[in-house]
Protein backbone atom coordinates (compact mmCIF):
# COMPACT_ATOMS: atom_id res chain seq x y z
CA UNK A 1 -143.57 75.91 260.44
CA UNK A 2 -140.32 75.17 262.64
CA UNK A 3 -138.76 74.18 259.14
CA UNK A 4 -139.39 77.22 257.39
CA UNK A 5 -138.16 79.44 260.61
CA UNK A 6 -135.18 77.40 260.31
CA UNK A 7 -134.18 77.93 256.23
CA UNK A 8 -135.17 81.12 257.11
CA UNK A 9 -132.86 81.86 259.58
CA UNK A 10 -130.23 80.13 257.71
CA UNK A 11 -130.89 82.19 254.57
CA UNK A 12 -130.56 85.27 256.48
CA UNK A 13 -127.40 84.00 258.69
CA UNK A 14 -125.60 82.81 254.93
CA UNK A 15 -126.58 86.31 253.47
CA UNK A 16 -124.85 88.08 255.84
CA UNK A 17 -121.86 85.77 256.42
CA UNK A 18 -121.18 86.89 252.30
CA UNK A 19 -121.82 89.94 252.78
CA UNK A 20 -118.90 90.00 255.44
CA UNK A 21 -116.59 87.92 253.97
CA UNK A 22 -117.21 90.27 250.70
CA UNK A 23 -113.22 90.59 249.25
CA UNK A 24 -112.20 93.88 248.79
CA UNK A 25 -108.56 94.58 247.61
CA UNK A 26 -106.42 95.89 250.39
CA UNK A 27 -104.26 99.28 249.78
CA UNK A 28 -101.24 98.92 249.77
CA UNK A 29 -99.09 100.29 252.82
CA UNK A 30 -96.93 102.95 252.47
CA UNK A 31 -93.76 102.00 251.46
CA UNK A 32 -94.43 98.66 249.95
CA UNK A 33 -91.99 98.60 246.94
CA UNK A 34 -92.21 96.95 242.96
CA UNK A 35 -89.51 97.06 240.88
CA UNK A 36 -88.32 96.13 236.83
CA UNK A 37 -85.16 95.28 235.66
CA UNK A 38 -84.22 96.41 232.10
CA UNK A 39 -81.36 94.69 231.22
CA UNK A 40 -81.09 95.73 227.89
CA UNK A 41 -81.00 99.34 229.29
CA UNK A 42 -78.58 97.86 232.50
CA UNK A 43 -81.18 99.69 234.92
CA UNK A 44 -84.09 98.98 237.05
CA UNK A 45 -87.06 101.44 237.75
CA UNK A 46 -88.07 100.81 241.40
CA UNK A 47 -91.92 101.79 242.54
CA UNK A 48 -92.80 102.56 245.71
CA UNK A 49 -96.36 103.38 247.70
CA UNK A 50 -96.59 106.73 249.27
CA UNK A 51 -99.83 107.66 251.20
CA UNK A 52 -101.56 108.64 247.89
CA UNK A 53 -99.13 108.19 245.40
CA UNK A 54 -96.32 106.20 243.95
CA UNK A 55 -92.94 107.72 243.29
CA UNK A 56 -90.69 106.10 240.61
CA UNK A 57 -87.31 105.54 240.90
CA UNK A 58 -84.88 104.71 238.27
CA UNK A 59 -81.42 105.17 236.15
CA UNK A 60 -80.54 103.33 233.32
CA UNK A 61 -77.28 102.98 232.14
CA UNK A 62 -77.09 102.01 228.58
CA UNK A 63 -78.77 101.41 225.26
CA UNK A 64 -79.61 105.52 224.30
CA UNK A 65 -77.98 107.24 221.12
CA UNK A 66 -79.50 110.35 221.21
CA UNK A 67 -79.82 113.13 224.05
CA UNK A 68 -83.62 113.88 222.86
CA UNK A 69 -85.76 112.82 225.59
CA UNK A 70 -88.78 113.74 222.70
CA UNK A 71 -87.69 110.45 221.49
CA UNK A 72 -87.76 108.06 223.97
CA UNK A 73 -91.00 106.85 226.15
CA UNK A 74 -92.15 104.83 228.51
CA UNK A 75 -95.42 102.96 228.72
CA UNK A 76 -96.89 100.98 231.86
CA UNK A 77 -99.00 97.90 230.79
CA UNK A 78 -101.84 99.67 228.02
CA UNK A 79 -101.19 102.86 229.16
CA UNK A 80 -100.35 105.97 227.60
CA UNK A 81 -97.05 106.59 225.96
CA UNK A 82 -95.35 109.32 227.90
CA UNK A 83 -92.24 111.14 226.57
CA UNK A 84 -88.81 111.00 228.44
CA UNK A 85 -89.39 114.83 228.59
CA UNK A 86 -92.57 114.57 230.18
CA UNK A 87 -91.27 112.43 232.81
CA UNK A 88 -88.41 115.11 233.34
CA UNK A 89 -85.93 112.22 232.73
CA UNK A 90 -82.60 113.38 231.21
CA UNK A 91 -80.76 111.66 228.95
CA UNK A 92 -76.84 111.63 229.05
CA UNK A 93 -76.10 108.85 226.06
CA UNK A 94 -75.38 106.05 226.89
CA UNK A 95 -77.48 106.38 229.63
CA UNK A 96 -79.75 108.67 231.85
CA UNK A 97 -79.32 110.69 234.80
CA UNK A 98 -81.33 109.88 238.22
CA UNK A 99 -84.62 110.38 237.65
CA UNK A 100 -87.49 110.27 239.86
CA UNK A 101 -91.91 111.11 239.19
CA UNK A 102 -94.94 110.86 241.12
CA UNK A 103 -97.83 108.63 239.88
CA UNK A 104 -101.23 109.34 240.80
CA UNK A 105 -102.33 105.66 241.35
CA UNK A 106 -102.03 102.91 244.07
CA UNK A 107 -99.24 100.40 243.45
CA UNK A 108 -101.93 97.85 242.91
CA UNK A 109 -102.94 99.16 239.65
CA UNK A 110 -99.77 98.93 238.62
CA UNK A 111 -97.74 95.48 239.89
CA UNK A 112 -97.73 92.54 237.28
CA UNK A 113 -97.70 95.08 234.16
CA UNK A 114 -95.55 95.30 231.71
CA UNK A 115 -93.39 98.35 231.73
CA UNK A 116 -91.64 99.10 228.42
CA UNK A 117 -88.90 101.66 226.95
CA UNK A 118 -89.78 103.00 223.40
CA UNK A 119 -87.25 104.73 221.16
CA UNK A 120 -88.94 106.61 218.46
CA UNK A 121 -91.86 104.61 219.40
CA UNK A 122 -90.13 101.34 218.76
CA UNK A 123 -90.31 99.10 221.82
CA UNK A 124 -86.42 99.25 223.24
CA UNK A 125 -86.79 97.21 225.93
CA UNK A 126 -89.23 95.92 228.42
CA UNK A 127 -89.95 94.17 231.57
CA UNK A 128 -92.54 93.36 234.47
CA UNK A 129 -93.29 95.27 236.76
CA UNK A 130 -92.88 93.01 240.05
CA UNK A 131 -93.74 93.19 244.31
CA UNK A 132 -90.49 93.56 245.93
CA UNK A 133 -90.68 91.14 249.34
């Protein structure tokens, strides 16, 4: 009888010790940063945590020939392809203006992707998308 109060006790003392110890992925604090460098494009696009957002940073400074932002996009990781003009990023050939959007996701879900530059939906350049320390 003392045996099975024993395993039971351990049982119950194991179950909740994982139930504790249970990972869960921490947010990210605000201002924690991730960055790519396109060197193909001679710019980097820098990420960075707001309290529910990320805001992207970025210029690039070569690699365009045309001033359509309809014709360039970006992707992050499987994502969808968004236009230059949906981003609100100008183009001044060779390069681009300052440009800056707002994500609606944590940082998390996007650190260790691949972030790529499409011209006429032809991959122009690409990088990943790494935690700045």
């Amino acid at each position: 009888m003392l045996l099975k109060r024993t395993l039971f006790a351990a049982f119950i003392a194991f179950s909740l010790l994982a139930l504790c110890l249970n990972a869960t992925p921490l947010r990210r604090d605000v201002g924690d940063e991730a960055a790519v460098d396109l060197i193909k494009l001679d710019g980097t696009v820098t990420f960075i945590q707001r309290k529910k957002v990320v805001t992207i940073f970025g210029k690039f400074k070569q690699g365009f020939t045309e001033n359509d932002p309809e014709k360039y996009f970006i992707q992050i990781g499987s994502g969808q392809l968004q236009s230059f003009a949906q981003l609100d990023i100008v183009i001044v050939a060779p390069g681009t203006a300052s440009f800056s959007h707002t994500l609606f996701e944590d940082l998390d879900q996007i650190e260790n992707k691949k972030l790529t530059v499409f011209h006429n939906k032809l991959p122009l350049a690409s990088g990943t998308i790494t935690p700045v320390r």
